[in-house]
Protein backbone atom coordinates (compact mmCIF):
# COMPACT_ATOMS: atom_id res chain seq x y z
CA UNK A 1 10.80 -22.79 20.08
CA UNK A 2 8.09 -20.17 19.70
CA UNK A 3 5.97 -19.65 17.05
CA UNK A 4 4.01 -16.29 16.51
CA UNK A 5 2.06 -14.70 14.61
CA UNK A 6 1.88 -10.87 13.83
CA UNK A 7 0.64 -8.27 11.98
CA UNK A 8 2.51 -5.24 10.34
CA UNK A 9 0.77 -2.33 8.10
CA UNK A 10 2.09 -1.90 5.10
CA UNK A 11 1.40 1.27 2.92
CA UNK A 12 -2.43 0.59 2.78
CA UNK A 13 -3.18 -2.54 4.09
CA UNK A 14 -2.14 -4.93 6.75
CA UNK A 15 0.83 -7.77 6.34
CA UNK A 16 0.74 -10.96 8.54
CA UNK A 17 4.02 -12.68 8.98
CA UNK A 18 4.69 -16.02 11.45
CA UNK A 19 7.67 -15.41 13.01
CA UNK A 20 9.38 -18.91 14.46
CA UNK A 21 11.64 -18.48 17.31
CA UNK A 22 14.79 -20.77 17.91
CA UNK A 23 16.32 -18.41 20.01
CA UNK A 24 19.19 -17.86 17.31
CA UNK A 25 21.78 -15.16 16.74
CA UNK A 26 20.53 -15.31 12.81
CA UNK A 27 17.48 -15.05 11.03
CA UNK A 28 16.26 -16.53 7.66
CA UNK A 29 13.04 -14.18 6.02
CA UNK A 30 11.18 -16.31 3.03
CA UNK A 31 8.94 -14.93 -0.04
CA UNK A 32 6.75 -17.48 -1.40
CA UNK A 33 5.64 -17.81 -5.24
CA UNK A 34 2.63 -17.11 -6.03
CA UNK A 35 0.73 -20.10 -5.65
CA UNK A 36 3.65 -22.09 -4.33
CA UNK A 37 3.12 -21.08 -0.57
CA UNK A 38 4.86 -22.26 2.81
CA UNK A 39 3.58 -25.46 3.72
CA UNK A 40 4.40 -26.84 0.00
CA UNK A 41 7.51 -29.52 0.01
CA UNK A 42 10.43 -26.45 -0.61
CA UNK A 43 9.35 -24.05 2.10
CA UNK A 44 8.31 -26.73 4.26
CA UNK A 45 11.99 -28.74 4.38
CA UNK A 46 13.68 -25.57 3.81
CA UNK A 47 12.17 -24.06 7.16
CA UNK A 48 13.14 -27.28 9.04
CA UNK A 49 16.67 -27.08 7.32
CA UNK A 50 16.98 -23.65 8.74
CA UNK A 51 15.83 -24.39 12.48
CA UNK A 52 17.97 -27.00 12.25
CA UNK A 53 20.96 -24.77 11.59
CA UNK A 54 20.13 -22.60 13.90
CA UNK A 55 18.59 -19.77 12.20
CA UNK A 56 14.90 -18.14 12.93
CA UNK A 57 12.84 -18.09 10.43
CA UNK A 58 10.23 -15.40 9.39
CA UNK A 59 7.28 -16.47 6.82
CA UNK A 60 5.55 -13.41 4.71
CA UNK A 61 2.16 -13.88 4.16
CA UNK A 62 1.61 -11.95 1.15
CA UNK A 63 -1.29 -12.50 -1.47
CA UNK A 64 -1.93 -12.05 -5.20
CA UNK A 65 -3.38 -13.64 -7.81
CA UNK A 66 -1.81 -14.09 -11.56
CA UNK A 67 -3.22 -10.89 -12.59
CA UNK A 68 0.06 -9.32 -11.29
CA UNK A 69 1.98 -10.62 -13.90
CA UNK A 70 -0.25 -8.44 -16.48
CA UNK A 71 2.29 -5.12 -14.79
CA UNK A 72 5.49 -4.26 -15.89
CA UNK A 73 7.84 -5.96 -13.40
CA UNK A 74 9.00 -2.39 -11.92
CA UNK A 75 5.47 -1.86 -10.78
CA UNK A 76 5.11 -5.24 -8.96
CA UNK A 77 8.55 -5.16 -7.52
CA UNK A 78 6.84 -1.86 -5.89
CA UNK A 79 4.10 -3.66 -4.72
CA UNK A 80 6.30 -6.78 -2.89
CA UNK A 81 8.93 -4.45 -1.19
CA UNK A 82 6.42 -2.19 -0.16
CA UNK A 83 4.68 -5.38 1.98
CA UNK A 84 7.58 -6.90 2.89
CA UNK A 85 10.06 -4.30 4.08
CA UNK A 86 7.57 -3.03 7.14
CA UNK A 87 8.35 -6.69 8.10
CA UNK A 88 11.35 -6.79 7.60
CA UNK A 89 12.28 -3.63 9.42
CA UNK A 90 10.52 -4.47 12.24
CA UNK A 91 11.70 -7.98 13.22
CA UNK A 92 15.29 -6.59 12.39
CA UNK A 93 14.53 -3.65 15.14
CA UNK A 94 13.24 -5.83 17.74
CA UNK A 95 15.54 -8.73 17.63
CA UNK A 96 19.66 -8.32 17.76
CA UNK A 97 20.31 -10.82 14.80
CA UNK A 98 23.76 -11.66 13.10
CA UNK A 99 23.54 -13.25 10.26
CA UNK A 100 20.91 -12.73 7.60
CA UNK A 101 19.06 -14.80 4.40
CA UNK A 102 16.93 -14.02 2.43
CA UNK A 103 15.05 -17.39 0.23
CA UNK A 104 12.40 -16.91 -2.06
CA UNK A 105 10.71 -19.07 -4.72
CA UNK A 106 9.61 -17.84 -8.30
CA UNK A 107 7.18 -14.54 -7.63
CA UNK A 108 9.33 -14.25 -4.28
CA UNK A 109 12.61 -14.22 -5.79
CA UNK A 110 11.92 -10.74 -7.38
CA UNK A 111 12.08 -8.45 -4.04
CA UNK A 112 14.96 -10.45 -2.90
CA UNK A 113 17.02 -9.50 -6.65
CA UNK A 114 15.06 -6.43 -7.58
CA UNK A 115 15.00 -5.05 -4.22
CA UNK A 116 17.03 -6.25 -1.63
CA UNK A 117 19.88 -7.34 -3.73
CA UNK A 118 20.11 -3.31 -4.67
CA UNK A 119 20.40 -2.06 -0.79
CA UNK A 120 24.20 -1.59 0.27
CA UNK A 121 22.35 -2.54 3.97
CA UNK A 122 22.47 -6.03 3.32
CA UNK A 123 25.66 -6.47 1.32
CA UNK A 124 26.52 -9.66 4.03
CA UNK A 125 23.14 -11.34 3.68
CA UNK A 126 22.87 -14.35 1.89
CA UNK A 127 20.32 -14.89 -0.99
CA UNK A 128 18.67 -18.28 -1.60
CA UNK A 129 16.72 -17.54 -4.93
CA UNK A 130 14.07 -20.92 -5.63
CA UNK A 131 13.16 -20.86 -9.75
CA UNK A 132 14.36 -17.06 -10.24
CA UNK A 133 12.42 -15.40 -13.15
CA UNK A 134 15.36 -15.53 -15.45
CA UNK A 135 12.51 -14.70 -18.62
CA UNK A 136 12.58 -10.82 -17.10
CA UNK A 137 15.40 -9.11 -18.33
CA UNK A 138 15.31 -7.36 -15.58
CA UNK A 139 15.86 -10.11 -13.29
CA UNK A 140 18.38 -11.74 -15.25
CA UNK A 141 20.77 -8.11 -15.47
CA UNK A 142 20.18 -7.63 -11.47
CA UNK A 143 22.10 -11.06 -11.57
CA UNK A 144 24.54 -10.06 -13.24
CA UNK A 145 25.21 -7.04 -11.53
CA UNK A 146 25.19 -8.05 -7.68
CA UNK A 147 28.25 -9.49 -5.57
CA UNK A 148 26.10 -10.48 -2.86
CA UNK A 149 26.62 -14.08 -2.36
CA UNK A 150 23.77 -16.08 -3.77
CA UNK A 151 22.81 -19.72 -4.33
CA UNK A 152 20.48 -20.33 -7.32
CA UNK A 153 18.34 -23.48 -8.07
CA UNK A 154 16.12 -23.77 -10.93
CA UNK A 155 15.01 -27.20 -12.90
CA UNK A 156 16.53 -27.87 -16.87
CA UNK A 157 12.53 -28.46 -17.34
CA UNK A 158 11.60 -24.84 -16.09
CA UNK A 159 10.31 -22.34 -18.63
CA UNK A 160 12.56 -19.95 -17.13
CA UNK A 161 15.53 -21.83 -17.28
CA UNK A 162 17.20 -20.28 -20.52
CA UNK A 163 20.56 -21.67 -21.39
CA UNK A 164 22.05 -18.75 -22.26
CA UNK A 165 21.43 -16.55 -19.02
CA UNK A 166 22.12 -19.86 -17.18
CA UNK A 167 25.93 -19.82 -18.59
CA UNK A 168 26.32 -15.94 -17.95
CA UNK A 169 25.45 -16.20 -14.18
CA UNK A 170 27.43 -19.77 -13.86
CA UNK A 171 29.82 -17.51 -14.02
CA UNK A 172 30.07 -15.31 -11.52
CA UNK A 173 31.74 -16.14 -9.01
CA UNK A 174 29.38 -15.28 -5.88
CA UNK A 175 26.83 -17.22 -7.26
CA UNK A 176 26.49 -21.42 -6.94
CA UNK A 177 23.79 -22.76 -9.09
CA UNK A 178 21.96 -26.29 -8.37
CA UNK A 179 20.40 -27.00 -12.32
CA UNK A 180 18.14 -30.17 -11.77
CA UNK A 181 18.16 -32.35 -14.62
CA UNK A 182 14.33 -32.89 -15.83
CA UNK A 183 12.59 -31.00 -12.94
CA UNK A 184 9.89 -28.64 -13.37
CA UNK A 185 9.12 -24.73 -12.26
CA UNK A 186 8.40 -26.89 -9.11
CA UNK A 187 11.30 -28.79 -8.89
CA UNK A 188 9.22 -31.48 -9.66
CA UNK A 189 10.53 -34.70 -11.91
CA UNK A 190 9.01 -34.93 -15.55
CA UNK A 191 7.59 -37.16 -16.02
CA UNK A 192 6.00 -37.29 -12.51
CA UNK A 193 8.36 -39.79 -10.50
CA UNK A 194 7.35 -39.41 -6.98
CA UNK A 195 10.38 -41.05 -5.73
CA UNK A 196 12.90 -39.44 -7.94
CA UNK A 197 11.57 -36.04 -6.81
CA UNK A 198 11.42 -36.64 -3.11
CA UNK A 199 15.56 -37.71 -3.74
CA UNK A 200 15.86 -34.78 -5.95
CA UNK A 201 14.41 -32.22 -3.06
CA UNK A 202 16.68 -34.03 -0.31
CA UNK A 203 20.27 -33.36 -2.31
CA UNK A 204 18.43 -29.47 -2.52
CA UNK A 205 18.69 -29.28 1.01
CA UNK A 206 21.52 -30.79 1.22
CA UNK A 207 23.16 -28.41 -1.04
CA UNK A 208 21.52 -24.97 0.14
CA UNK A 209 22.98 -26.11 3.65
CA UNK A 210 26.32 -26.09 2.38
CA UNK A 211 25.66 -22.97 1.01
CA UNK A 212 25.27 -21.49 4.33
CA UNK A 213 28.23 -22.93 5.95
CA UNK A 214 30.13 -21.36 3.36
């Protein structure tokens, strides 16, 4: 396995991503939230999951602070493609890859269903959204428009969990949904249970692999 790091300019500044090698015909490319970042429980087991299964696995290291929220969500979905699709273009150019995900947690999910969830090039990819944004509108109709095949996870405890959206997307039919009873934006267990979490985060896995064996 190789593990590398690289650098890719993006409109006016310069994107690292780590790009981990397995030597796989597919490749898994992960947004992290905004403070919720790659080595954090999710992205950490979720990476491993992925190796596992034979799938490289491309981390975007992207940065901004909470101030980005204070835009309307068209202008920071302009922001997040613009850094991520130099990435993404380049890793697809330079490596002949099959199969295609796309995961993303909270701030990270918004590319993936404002973005690349609206591009006829990846109508075969699979989407993996962590905590989706369901409080944007605009999130919530992308939803409800797509037929790519997605797998959704988002806690009962999560101030974007709304019961109503939650129904409408339950049923589509290219769309699974994992709704974790009493679990945070974090997918942590209210109140904290350290145990009940770490169980909680293991069926998560268990359930996004089957998911891509679909």
């Amino acid at each position: 396995m190789q593990v590398n790091q690289r650098k890719v300019n993006s409109s006016e500044k310069e994107i690292t991503y780590t790009h981990i090698e397995n030597g796989s015909r597919a490749v898994c490319f992960m947004f992290s939230g905004a403070g919720y970042t790659y080595e954090k429980p999710l992205f950490y087991y979720a990476t491993m999951m992925m190796l596992q299964n034979q799938y490289d696995v491309v981390h975007i290291h992207y940065a901004y602070d909470q101030d980005i929220f204070k835009h309307p969500l068209v202008d920071i979905t302009k922001v997040i493609v613009n850094d991520i699709n130099p990435v993404i273009t380049e890793v697809l150019q330079n490596h002949e890859y099959k199969g295609t995900v796309f995961l993303g947690k909270s701030l990270g999910t918004i590319p993936i269903i404002n973005g690349i969830m609206k591009s006829e090039r990846f109508m075969k990819a699979k989407m993996i959204l962590l905590t989706p944004l369901l409080k944007f509108d605009s999130i919530f109709e992308g939803l409800l428009r797509s037929n790519h095949s997605a797998h959704i996870v988002i806690g009962e405890k999560d101030h974007h969990y709304i019961p109503d959206k939650i129904q409408a997307i339950e049923n589509k039919p290219n769309i699974s949904m994992d709704k974790i009873t009493h679990a945070n934006h974090s997918l942590d267990i209210e109140p904290f249970d350290t145990s009940r979490t770490i169980i909680v985060l293991e069926g998560v896995m268990k359930r996004m692999e089957e998911f891509l064996k679909k």
